[in-house]
C-alpha atoms as a PDB file:
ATOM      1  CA  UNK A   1     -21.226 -26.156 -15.683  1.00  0.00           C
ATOM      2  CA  UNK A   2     -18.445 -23.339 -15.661  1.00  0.00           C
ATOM      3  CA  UNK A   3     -19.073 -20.056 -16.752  1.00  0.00           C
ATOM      4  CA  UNK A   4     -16.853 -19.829 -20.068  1.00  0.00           C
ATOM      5  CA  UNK A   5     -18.315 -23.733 -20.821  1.00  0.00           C
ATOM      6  CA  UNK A   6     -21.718 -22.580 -20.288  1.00  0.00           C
ATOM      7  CA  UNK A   7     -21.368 -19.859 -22.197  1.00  0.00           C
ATOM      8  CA  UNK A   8     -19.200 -21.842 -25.276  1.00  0.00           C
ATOM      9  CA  UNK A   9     -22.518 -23.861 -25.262  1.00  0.00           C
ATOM     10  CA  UNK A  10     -25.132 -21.084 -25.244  1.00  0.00           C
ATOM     11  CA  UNK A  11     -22.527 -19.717 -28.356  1.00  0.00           C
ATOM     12  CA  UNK A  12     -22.558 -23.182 -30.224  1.00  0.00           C
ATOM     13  CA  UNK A  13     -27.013 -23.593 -30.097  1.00  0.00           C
ATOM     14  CA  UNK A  14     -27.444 -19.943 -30.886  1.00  0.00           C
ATOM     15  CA  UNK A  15     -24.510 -20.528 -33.807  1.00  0.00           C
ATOM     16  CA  UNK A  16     -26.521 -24.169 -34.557  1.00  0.00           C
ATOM     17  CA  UNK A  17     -29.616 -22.170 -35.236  1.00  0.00           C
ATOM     18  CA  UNK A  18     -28.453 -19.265 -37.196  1.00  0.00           C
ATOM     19  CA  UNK A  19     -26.496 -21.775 -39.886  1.00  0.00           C
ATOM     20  CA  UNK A  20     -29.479 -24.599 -39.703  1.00  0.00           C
ATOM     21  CA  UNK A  21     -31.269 -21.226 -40.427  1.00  0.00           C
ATOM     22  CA  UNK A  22     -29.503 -20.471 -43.617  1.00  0.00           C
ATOM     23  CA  UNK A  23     -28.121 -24.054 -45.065  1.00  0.00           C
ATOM     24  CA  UNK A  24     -30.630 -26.347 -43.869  1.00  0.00           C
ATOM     25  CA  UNK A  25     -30.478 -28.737 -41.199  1.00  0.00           C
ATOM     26  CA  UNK A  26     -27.730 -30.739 -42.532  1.00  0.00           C
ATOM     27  CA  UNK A  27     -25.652 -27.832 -42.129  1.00  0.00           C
ATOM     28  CA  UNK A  28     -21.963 -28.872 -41.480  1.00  0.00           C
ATOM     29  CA  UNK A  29     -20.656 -28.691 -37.764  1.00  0.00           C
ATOM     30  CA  UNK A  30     -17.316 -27.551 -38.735  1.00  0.00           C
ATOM     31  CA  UNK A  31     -19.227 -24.588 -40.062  1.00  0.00           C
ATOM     32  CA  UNK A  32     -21.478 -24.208 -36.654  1.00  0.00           C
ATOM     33  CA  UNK A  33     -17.942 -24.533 -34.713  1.00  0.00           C
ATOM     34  CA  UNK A  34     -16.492 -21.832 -36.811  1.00  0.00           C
ATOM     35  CA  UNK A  35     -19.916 -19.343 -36.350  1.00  0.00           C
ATOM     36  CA  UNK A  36     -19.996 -19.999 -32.638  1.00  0.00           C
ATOM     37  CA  UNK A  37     -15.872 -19.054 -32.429  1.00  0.00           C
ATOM     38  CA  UNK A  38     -15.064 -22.722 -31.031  1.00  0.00           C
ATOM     39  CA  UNK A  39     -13.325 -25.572 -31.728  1.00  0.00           C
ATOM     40  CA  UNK A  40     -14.453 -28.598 -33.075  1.00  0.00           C
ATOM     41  CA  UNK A  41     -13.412 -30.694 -30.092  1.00  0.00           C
ATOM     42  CA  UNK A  42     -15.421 -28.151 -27.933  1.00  0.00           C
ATOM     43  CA  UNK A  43     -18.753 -28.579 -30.081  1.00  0.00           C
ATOM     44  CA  UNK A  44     -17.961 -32.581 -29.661  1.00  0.00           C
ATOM     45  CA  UNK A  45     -17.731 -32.130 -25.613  1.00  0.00           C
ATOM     46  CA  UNK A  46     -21.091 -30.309 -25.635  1.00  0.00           C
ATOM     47  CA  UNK A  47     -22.779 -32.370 -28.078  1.00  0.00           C
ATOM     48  CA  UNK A  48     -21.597 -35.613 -29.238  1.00  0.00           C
ATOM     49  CA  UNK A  49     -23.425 -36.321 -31.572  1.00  0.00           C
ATOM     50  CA  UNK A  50     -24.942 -34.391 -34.231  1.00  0.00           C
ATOM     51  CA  UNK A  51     -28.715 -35.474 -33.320  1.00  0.00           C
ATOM     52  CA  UNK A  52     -27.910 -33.739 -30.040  1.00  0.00           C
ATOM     53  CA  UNK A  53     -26.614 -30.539 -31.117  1.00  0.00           C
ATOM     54  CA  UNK A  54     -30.337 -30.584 -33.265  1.00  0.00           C
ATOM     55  CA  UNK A  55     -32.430 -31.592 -30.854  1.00  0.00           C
ATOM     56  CA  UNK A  56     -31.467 -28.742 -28.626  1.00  0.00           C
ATOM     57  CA  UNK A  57     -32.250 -26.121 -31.163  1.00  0.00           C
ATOM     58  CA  UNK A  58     -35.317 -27.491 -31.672  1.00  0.00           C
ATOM     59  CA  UNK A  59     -36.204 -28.153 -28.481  1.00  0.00           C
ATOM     60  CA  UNK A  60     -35.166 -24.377 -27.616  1.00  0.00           C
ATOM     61  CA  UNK A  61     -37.325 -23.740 -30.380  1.00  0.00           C
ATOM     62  CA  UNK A  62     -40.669 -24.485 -29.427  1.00  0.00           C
ATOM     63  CA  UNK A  63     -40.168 -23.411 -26.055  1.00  0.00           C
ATOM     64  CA  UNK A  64     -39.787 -19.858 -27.225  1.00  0.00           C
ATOM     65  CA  UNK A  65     -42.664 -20.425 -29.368  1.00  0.00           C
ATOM     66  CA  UNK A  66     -44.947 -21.903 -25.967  1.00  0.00           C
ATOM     67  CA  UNK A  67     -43.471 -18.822 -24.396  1.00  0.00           C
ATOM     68  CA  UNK A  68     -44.710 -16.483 -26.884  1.00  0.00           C
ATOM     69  CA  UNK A  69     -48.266 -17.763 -26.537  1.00  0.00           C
ATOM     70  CA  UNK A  70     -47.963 -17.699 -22.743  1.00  0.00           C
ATOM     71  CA  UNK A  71     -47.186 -13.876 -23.208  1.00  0.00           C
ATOM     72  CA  UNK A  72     -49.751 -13.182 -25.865  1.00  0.00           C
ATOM     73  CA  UNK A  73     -52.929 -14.934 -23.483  1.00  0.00           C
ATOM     74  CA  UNK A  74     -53.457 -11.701 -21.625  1.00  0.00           C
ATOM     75  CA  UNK A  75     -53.580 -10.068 -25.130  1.00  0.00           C
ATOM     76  CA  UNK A  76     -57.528  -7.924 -24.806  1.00  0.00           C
ATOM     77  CA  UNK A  77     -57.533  -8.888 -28.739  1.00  0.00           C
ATOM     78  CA  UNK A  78     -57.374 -12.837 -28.688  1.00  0.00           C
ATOM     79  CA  UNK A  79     -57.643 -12.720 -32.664  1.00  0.00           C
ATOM     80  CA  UNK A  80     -54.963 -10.499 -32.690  1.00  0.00           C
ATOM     81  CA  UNK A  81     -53.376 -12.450 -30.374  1.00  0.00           C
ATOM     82  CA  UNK A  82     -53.636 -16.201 -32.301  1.00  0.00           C
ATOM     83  CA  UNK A  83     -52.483 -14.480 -35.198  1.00  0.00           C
ATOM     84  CA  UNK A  84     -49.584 -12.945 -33.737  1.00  0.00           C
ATOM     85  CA  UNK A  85     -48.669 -16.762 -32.748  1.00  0.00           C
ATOM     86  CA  UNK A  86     -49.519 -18.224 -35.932  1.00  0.00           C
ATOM     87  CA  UNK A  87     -46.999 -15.589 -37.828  1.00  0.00           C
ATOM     88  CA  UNK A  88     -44.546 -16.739 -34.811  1.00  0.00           C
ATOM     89  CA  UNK A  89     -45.413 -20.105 -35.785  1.00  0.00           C
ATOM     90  CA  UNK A  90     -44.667 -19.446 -39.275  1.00  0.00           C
ATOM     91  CA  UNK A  91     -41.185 -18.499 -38.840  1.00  0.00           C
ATOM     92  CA  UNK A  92     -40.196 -20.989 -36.162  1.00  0.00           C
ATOM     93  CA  UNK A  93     -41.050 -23.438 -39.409  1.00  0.00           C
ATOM     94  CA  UNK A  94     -39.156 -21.369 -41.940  1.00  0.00           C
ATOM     95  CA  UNK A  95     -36.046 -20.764 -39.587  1.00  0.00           C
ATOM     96  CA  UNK A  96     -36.381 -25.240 -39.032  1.00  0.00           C
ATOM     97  CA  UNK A  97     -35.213 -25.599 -42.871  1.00  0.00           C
ATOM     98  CA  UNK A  98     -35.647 -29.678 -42.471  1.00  0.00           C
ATOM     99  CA  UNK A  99     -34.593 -29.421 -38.612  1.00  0.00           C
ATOM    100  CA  UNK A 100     -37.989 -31.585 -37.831  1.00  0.00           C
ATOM    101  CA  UNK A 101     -37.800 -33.990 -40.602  1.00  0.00           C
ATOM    102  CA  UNK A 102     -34.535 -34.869 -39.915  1.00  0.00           C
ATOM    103  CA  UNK A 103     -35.071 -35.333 -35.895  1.00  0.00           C
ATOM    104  CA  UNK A 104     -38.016 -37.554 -37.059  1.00  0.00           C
ATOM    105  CA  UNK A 105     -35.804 -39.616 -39.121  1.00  0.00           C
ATOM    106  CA  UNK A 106     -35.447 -42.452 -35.763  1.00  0.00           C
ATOM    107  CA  UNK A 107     -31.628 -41.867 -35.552  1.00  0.00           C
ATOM    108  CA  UNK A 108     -29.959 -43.997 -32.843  1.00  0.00           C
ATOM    109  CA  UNK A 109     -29.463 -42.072 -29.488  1.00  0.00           C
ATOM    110  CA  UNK A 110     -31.921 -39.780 -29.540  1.00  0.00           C
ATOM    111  CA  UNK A 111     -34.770 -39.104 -27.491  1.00  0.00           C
ATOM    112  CA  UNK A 112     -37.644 -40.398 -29.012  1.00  0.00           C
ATOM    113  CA  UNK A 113     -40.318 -38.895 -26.856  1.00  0.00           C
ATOM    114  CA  UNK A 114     -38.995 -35.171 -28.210  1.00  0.00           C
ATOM    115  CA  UNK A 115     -41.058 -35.421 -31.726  1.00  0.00           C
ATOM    116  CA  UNK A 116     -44.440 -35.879 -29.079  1.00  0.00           C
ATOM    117  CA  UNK A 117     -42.953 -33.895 -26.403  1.00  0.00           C
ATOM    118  CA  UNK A 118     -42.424 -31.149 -29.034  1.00  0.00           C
ATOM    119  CA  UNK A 119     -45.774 -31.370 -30.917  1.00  0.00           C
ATOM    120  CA  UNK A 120     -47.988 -31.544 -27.377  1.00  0.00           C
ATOM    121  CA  UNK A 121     -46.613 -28.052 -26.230  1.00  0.00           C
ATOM    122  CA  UNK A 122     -47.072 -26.498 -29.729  1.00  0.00           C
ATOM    123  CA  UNK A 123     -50.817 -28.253 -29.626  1.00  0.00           C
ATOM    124  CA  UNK A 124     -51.297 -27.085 -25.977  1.00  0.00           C
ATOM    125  CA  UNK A 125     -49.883 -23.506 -26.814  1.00  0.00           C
ATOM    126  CA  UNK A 126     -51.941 -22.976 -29.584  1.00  0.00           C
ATOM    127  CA  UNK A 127     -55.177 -24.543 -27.871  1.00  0.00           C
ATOM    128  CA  UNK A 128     -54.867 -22.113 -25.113  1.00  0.00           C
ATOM    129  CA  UNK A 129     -54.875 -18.696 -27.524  1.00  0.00           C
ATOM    130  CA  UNK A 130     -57.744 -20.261 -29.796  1.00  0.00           C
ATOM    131  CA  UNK A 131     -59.734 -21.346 -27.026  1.00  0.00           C
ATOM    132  CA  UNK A 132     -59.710 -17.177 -25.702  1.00  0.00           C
ATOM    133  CA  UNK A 133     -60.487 -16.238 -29.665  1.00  0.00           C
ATOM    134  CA  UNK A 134     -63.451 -18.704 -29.679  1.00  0.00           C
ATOM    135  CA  UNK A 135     -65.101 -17.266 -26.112  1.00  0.00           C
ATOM    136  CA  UNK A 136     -64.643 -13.800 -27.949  1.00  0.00           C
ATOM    137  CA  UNK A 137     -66.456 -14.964 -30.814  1.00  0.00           C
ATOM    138  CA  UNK A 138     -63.575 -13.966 -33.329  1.00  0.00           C
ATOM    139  CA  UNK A 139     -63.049 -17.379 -34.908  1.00  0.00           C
ATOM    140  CA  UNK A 140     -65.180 -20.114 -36.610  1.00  0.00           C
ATOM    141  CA  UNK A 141     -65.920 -23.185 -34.097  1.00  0.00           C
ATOM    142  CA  UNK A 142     -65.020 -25.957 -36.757  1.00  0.00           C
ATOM    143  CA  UNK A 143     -61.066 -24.437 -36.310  1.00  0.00           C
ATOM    144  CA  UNK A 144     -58.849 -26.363 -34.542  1.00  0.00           C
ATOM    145  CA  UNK A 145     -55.181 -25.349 -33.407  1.00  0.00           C
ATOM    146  CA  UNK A 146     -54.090 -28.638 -36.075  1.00  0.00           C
ATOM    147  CA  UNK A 147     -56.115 -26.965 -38.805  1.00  0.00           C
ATOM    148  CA  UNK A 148     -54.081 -24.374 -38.100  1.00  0.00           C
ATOM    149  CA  UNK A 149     -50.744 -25.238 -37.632  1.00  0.00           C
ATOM    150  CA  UNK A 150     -51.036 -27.624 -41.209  1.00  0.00           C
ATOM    151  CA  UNK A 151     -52.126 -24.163 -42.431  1.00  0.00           C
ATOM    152  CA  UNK A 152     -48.900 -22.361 -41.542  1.00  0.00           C
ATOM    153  CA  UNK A 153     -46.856 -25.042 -42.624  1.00  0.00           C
ATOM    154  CA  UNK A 154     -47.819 -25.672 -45.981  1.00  0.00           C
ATOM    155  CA  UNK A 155     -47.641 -21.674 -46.313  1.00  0.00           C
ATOM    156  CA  UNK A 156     -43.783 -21.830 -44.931  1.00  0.00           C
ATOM    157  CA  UNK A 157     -42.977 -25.189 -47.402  1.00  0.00           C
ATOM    158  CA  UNK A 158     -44.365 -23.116 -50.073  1.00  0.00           C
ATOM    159  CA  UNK A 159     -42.569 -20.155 -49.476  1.00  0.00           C
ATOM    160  CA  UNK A 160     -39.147 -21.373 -48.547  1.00  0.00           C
ATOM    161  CA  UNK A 161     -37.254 -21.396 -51.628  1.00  0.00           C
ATOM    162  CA  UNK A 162     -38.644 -17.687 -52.530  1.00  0.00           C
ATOM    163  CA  UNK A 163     -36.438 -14.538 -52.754  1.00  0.00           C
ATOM    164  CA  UNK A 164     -39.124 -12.988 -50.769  1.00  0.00           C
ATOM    165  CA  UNK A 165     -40.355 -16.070 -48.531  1.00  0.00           C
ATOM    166  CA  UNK A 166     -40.762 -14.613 -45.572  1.00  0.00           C
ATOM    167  CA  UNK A 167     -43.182 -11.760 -46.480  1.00  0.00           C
ATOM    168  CA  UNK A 168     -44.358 -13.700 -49.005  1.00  0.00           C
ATOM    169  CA  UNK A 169     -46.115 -16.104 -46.328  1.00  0.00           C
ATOM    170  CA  UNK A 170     -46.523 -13.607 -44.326  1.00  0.00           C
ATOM    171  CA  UNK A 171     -48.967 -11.835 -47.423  1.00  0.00           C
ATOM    172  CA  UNK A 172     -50.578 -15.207 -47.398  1.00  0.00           C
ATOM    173  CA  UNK A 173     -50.780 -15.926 -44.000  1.00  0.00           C
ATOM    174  CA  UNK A 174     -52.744 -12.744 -44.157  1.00  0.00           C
ATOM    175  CA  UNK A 175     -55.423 -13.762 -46.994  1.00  0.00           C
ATOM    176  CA  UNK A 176     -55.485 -17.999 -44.751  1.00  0.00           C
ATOM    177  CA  UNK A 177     -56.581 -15.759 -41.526  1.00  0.00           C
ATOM    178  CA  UNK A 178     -59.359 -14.065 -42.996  1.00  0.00           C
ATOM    179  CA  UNK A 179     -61.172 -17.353 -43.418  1.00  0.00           C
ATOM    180  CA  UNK A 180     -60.184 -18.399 -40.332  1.00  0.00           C
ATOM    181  CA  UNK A 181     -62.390 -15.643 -38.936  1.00  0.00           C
ATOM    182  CA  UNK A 182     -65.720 -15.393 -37.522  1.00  0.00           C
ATOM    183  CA  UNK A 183     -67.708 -13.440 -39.657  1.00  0.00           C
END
């Protein structure tokens, strides 16, 4: 790929998950277009169809989020550490707005592995920070990284339409972790 196409498509996914962000993941892709400072027919030659401009952000999505638990294993607080995930966890699912549901959906011409795909790295990720709280003793054995991850999304589906959503799951993230713990 050429430089200024390369970098019109790094512009259009950054732009796709700043508006899916705000509006939702049925945000328009005129209005994605106009964020990223492109043309319509450019956001077409990148991503045909609308599925594929999606899956990309999401995609992109939980490999920042794997990434983020690959940098937090050499944490010397693995509590600390999960935690730290899980709130990353909790806005990757707030900053989705319906981006999941609406891969899920079956659409023609997707990729149909990328819901698994997707939900095996998260699983992994997560299994790999837990598994360094557990040796340290810091969280109850009966937790799994599921448990968990149901946990921070029902907080972020709660807390969505609030004024104060974000720190409002965060406060409640908070009070879910504390049971979580090894006491």
């Amino acid at each position: 790929m050429r430089a200024d196409a390369r970098r019109n498509y790094d512009r259009i996914v950054a732009a796709a998950g700043t508006v899916i962000a705000e509006h939702g993941a049925e945000a328009s892709l005129e209005q994605i277009a106009r964020h990223a400072g492109v043309g319509s027919a450019t956001l077409h030659r990148h991503f045909p169809t609308r599925r594929a401009l999606l899956e990309t952000v999401f995609k992109g999505r939980v490999e920042a989020l794997c990434a983020k638990a690959e940098d937090l294993l050499p944490d010397p607080d693995p509590a600390a550490a999960l935690i730290s995930w899980l709130r990353a966890v909790g806005a990757h699912a707030v900053a989705n707005r319906g981006l999941g549901a609406a891969l899920m959906q079956g659409a023609p011409g997707g990729d149909p592995s990328l819901g698994t795909t997707c939900h095996t790295m998260i699983i992994d990720a997560g299994d790999a920070l837990l598994a360094r709280a557990r040796q340290a003793g810091t969280v109850r054995p009966e937790v799994t990284t599921t448990h968990l991850l149901k946990l921070v999304s029902a907080i972020a589906l709660a807390t969505e339409r609030e004024p104060d959503g974000p720190a409002e799951a965060d406060r409640l993230l908070t009070l879910a972790v504390d049971g979580v713990r090894s006491h």
